[in-house]
C-alpha atoms as a PDB file:
ATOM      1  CA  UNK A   1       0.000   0.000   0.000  1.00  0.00           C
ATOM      2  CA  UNK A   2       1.433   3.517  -1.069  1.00  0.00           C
ATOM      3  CA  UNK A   3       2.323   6.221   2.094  1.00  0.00           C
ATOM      4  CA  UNK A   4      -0.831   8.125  -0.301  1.00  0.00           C
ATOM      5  CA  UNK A   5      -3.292   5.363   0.406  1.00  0.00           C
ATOM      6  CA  UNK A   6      -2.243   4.453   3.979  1.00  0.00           C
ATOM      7  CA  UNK A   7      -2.852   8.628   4.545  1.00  0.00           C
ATOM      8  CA  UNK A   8      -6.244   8.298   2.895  1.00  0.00           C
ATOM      9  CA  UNK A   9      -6.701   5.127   5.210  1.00  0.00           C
ATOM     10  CA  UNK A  10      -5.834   6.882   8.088  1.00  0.00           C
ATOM     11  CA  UNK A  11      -8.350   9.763   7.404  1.00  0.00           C
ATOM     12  CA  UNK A  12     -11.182   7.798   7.028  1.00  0.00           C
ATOM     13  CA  UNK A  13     -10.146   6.026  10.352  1.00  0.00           C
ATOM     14  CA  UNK A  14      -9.431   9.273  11.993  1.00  0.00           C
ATOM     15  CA  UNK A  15     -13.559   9.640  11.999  1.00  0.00           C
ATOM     16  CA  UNK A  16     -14.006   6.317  13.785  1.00  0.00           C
ATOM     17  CA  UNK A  17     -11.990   6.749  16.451  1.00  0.00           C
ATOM     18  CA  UNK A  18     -13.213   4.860  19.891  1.00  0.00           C
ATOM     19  CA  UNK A  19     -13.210   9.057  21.659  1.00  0.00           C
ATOM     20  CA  UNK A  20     -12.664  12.348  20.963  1.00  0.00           C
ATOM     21  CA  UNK A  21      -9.065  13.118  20.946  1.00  0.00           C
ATOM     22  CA  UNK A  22      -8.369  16.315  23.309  1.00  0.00           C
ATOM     23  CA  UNK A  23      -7.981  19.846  21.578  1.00  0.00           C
ATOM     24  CA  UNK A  24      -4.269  19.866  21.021  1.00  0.00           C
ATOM     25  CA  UNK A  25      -4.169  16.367  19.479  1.00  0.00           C
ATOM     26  CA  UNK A  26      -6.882  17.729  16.892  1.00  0.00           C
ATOM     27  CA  UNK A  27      -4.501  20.689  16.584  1.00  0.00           C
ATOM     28  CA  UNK A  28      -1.406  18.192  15.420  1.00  0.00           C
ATOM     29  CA  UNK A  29      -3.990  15.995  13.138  1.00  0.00           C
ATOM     30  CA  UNK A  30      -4.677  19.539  11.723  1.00  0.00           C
ATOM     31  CA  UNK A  31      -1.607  20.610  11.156  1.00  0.00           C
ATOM     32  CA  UNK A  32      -0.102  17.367   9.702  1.00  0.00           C
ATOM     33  CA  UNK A  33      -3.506  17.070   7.544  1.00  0.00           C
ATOM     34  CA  UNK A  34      -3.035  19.923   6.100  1.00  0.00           C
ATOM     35  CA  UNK A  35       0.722  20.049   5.564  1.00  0.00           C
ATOM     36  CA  UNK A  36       0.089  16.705   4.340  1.00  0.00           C
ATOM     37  CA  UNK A  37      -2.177  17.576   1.951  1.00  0.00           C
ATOM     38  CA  UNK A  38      -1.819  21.401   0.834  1.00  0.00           C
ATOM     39  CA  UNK A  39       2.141  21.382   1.792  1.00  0.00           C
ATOM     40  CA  UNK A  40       2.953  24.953   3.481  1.00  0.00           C
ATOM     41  CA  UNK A  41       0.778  26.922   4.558  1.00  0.00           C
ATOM     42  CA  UNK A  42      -0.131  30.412   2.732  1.00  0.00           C
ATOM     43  CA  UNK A  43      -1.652  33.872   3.438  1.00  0.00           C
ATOM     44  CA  UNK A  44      -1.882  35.652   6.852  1.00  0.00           C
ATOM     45  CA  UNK A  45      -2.404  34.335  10.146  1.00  0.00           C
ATOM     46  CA  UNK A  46      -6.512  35.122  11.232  1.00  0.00           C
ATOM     47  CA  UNK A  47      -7.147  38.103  13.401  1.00  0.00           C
ATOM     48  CA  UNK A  48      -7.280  37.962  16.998  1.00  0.00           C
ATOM     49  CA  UNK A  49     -11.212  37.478  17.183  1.00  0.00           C
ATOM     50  CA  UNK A  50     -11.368  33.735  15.443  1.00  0.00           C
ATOM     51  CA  UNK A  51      -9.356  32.175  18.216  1.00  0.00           C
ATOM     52  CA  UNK A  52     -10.564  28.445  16.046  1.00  0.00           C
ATOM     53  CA  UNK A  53      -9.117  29.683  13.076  1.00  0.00           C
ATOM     54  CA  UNK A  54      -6.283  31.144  14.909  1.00  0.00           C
ATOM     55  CA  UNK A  55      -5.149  27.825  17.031  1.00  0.00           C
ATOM     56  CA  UNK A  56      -5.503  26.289  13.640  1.00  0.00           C
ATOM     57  CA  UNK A  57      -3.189  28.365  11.523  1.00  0.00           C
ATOM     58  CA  UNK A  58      -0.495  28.117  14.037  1.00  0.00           C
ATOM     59  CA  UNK A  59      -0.986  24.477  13.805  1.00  0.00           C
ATOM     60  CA  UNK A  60      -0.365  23.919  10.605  1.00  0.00           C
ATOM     61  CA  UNK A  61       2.135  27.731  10.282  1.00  0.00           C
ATOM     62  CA  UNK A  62       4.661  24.831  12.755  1.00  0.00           C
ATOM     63  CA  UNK A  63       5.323  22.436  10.678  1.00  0.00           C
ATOM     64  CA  UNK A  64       6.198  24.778   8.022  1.00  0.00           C
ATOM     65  CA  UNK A  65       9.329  22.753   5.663  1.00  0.00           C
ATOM     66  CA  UNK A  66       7.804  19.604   6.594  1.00  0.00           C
ATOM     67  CA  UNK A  67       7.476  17.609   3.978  1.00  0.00           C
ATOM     68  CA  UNK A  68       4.440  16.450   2.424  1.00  0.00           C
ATOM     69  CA  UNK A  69       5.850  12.375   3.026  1.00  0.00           C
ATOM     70  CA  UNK A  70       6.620  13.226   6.607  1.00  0.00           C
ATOM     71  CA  UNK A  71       3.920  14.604   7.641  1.00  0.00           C
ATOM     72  CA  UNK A  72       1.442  11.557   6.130  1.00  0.00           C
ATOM     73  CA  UNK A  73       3.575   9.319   7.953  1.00  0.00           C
ATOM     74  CA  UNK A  74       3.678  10.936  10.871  1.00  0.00           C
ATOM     75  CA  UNK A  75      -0.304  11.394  10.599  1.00  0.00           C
ATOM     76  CA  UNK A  76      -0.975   7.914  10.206  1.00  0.00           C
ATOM     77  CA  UNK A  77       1.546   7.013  13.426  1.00  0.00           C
ATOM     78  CA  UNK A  78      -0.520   9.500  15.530  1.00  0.00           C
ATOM     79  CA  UNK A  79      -3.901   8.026  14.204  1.00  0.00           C
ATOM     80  CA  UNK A  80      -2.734   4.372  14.889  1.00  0.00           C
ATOM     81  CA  UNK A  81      -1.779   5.743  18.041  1.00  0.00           C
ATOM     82  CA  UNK A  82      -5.420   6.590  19.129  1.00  0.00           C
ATOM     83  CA  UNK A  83      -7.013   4.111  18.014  1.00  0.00           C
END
């Protein structure tokens, strides 16, 4: 199975899992999601009223060089890791 498929895999399982993850571990599947998927993130960070869009900027804005292979991989480790 490709890292592509086993990252697809692991976002369908991502909506199964047994509980809720707490905030900050949705924060990292976030970040690596969307660095995973988009690569780098673009445009300016949200103003200081949308804390939600905020948290999740900065989320993604840290893994910033990471590439797209590293962070599928290490999005599937942290979703095998909760289930």
């Amino acid at each position: 199975m490709s890292l592509k498929e086993q990252f697809d895999a692991a976002v369908a399982a991502s909506k199964q899992l047994p509980e809720r993850p707490d905030n900050m571990t949705l924060l990292k599947l976030y970040g690596l999601y969307k660095q995973g998927s988009a690569g780098d993130v673009e445009g300016s960070r949200p103003g200081f009223t949308d804390m939600v869009g905020r948290a999740k900027f900065d989320a993604w804005a840290a893994l910033k060089g990471t590439s797209t292979d590293e962070a599928q991989q290490q999005y599937i480790d942290l979703i095998e890791s909760l289930k």
